[in-house]
C-alpha atoms as a PDB file:
ATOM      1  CA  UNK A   1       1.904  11.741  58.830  1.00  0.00           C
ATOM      2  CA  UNK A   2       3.537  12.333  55.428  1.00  0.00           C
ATOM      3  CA  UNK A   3       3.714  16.122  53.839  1.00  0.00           C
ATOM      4  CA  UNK A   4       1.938  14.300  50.534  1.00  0.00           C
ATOM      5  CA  UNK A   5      -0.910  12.693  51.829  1.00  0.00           C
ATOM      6  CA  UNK A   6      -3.685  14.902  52.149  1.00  0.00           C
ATOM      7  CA  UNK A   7      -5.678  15.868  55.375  1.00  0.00           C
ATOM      8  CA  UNK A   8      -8.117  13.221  56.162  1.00  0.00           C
ATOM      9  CA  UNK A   9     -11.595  14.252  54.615  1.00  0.00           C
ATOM     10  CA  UNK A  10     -10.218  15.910  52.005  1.00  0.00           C
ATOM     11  CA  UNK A  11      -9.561  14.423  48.415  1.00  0.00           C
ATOM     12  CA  UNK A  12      -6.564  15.385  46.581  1.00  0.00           C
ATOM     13  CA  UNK A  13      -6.634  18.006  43.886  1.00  0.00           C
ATOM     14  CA  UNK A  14      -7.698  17.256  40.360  1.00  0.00           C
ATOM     15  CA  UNK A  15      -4.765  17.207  37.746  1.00  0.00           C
ATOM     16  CA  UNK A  16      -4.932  20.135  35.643  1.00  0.00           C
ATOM     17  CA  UNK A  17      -5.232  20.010  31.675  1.00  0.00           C
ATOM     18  CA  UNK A  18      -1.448  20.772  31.377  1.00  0.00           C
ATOM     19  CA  UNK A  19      -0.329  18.247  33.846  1.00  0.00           C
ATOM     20  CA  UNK A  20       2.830  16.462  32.686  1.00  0.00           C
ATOM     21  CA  UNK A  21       1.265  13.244  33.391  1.00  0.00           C
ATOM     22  CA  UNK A  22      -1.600  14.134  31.533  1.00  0.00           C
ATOM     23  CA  UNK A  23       0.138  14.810  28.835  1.00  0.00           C
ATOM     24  CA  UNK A  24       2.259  11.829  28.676  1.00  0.00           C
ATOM     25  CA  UNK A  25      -0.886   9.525  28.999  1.00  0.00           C
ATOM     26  CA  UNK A  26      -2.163  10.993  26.132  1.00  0.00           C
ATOM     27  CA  UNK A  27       0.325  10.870  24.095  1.00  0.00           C
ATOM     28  CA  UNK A  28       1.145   6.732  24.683  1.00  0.00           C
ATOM     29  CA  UNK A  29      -2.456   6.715  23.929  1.00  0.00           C
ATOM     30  CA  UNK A  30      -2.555   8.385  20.652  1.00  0.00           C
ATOM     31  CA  UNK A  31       0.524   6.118  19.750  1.00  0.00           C
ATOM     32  CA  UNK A  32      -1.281   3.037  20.958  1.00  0.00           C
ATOM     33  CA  UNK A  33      -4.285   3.970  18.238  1.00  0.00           C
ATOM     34  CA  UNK A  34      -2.176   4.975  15.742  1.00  0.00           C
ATOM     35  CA  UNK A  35      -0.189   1.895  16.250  1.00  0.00           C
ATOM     36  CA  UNK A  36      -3.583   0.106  16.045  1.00  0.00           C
ATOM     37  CA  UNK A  37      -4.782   1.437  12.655  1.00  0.00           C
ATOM     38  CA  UNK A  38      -1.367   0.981  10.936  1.00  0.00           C
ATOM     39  CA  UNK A  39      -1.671  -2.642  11.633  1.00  0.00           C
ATOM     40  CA  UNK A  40      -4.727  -3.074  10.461  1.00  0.00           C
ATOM     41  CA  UNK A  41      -4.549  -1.096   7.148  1.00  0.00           C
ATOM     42  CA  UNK A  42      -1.188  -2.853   6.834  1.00  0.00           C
ATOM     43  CA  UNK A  43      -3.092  -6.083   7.326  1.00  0.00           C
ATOM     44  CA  UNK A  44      -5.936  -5.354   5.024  1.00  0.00           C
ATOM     45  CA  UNK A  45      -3.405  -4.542   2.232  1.00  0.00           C
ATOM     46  CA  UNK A  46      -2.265  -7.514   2.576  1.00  0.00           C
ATOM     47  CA  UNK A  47      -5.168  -9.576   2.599  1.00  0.00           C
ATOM     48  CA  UNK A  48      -6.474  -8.009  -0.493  1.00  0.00           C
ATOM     49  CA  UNK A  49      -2.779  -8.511  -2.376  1.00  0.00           C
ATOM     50  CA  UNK A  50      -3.030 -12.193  -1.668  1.00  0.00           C
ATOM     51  CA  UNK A  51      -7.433 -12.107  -3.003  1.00  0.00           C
ATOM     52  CA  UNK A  52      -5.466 -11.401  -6.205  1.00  0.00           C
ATOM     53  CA  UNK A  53      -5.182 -15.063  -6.805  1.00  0.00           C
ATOM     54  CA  UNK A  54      -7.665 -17.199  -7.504  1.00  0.00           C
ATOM     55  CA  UNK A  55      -7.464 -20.533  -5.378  1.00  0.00           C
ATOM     56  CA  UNK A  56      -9.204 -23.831  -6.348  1.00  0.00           C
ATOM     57  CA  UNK A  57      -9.114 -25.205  -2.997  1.00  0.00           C
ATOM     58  CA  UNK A  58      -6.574 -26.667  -0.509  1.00  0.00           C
ATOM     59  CA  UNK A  59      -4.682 -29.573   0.254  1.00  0.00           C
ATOM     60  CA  UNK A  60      -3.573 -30.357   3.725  1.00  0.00           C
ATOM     61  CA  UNK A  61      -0.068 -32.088   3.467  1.00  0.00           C
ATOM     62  CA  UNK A  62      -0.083 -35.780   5.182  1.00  0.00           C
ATOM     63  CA  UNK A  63       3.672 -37.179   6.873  1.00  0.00           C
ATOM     64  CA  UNK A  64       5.643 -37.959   3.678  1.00  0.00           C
ATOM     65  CA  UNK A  65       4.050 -36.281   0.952  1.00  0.00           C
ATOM     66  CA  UNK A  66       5.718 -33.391  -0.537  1.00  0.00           C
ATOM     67  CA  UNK A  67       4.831 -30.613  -2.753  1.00  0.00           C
ATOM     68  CA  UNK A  68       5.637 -32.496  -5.655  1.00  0.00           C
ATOM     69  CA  UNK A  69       2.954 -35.005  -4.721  1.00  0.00           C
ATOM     70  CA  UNK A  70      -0.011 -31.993  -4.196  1.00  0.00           C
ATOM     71  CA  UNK A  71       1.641 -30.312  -8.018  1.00  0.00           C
ATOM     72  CA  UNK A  72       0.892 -33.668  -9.624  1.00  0.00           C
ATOM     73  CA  UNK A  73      -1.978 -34.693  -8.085  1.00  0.00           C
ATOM     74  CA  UNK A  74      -3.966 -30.826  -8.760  1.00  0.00           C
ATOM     75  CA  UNK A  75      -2.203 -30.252 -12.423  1.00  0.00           C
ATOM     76  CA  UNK A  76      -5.145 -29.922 -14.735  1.00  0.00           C
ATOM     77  CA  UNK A  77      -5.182 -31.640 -17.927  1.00  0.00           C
ATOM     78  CA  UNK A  78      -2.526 -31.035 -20.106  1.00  0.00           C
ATOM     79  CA  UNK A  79      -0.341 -28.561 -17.479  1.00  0.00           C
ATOM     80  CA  UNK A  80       3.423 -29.888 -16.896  1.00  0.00           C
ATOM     81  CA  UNK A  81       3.250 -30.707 -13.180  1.00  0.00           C
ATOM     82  CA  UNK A  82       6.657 -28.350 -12.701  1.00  0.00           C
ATOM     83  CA  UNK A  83       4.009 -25.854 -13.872  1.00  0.00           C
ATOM     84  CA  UNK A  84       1.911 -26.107 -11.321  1.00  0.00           C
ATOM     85  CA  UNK A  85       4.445 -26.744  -8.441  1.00  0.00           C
ATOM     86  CA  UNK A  86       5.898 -22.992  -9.747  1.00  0.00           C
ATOM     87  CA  UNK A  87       2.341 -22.027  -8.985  1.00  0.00           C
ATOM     88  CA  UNK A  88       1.491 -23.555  -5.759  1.00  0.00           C
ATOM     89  CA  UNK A  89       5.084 -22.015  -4.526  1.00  0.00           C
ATOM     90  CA  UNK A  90       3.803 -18.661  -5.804  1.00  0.00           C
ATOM     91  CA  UNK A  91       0.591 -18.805  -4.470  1.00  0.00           C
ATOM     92  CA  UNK A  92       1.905 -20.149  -0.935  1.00  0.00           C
ATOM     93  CA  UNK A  93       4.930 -18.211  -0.769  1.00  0.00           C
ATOM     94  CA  UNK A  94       7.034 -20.721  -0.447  1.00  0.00           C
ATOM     95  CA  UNK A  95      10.465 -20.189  -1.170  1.00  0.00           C
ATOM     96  CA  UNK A  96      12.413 -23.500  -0.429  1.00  0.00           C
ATOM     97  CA  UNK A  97      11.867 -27.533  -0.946  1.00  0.00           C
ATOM     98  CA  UNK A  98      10.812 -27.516   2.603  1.00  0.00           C
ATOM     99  CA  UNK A  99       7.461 -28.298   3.900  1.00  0.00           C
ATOM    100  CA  UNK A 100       6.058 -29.316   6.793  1.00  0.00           C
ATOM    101  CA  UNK A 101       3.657 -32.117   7.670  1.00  0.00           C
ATOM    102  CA  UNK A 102       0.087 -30.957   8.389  1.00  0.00           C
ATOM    103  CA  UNK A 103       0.796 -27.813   6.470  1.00  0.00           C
ATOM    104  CA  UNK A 104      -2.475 -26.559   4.590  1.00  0.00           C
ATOM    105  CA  UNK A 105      -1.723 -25.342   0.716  1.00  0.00           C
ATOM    106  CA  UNK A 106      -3.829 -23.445  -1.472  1.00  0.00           C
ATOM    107  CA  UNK A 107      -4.083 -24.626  -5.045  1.00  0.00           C
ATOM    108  CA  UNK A 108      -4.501 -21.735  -7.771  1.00  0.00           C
ATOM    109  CA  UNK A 109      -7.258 -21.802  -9.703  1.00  0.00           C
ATOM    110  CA  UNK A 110      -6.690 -22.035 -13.718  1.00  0.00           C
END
């Protein structure tokens, strides 16, 4: 019989309060939660910065079209197309020419 197990019919003893373990345990967990909220606040901030704009609506790019196509199709009356394409890269964050098929993009309100 090992020298850790305990006699048979009796339980082990309870940790203690200051148990190393105990400790430790509590501590990831109080990281995990803290963890938690920061991404959530973090999160939230976010989502409100972006509720800044007003959006119109969306477009959901087809196979071929390009942003180009979506800034001169949503341009309101009398707005220069390059106008709104600065826009809808604003808006979208969209740094490059690139976009992707199937990709939906919000079109700011005016």
């Amino acid at each position: 019989m090992s020298s850790l197990a305990a006699p048979v019919g009796q339980r082990p003893a309870p940790r203690r309060r200051g148990d190393p373990v105990t400790a430790r345990r509590r501590m990831v967990g109080a990281a995990i939660l803290v963890a938690g909220v920061l991404t959530v606040a973090v999160g939230w901030a976010g989502a409100q910065a972006q509720l800044n704009h007003e959006v119109a609506g969306h477009v959901m790019l087809e196979p071929g079209q390009t942003l180009w196509d979506v800034a001169v199709a949503t341009a309101p009356d009398g707005v220069d197309p390059r106008r709104q394409l600065a826009a809808l890269r604003e808006l979208n964050g969209i740094d490059g020419a690139h976009v992707d098929a199937w990709m939906v993009v919000l079109v700011p309100a005016r």
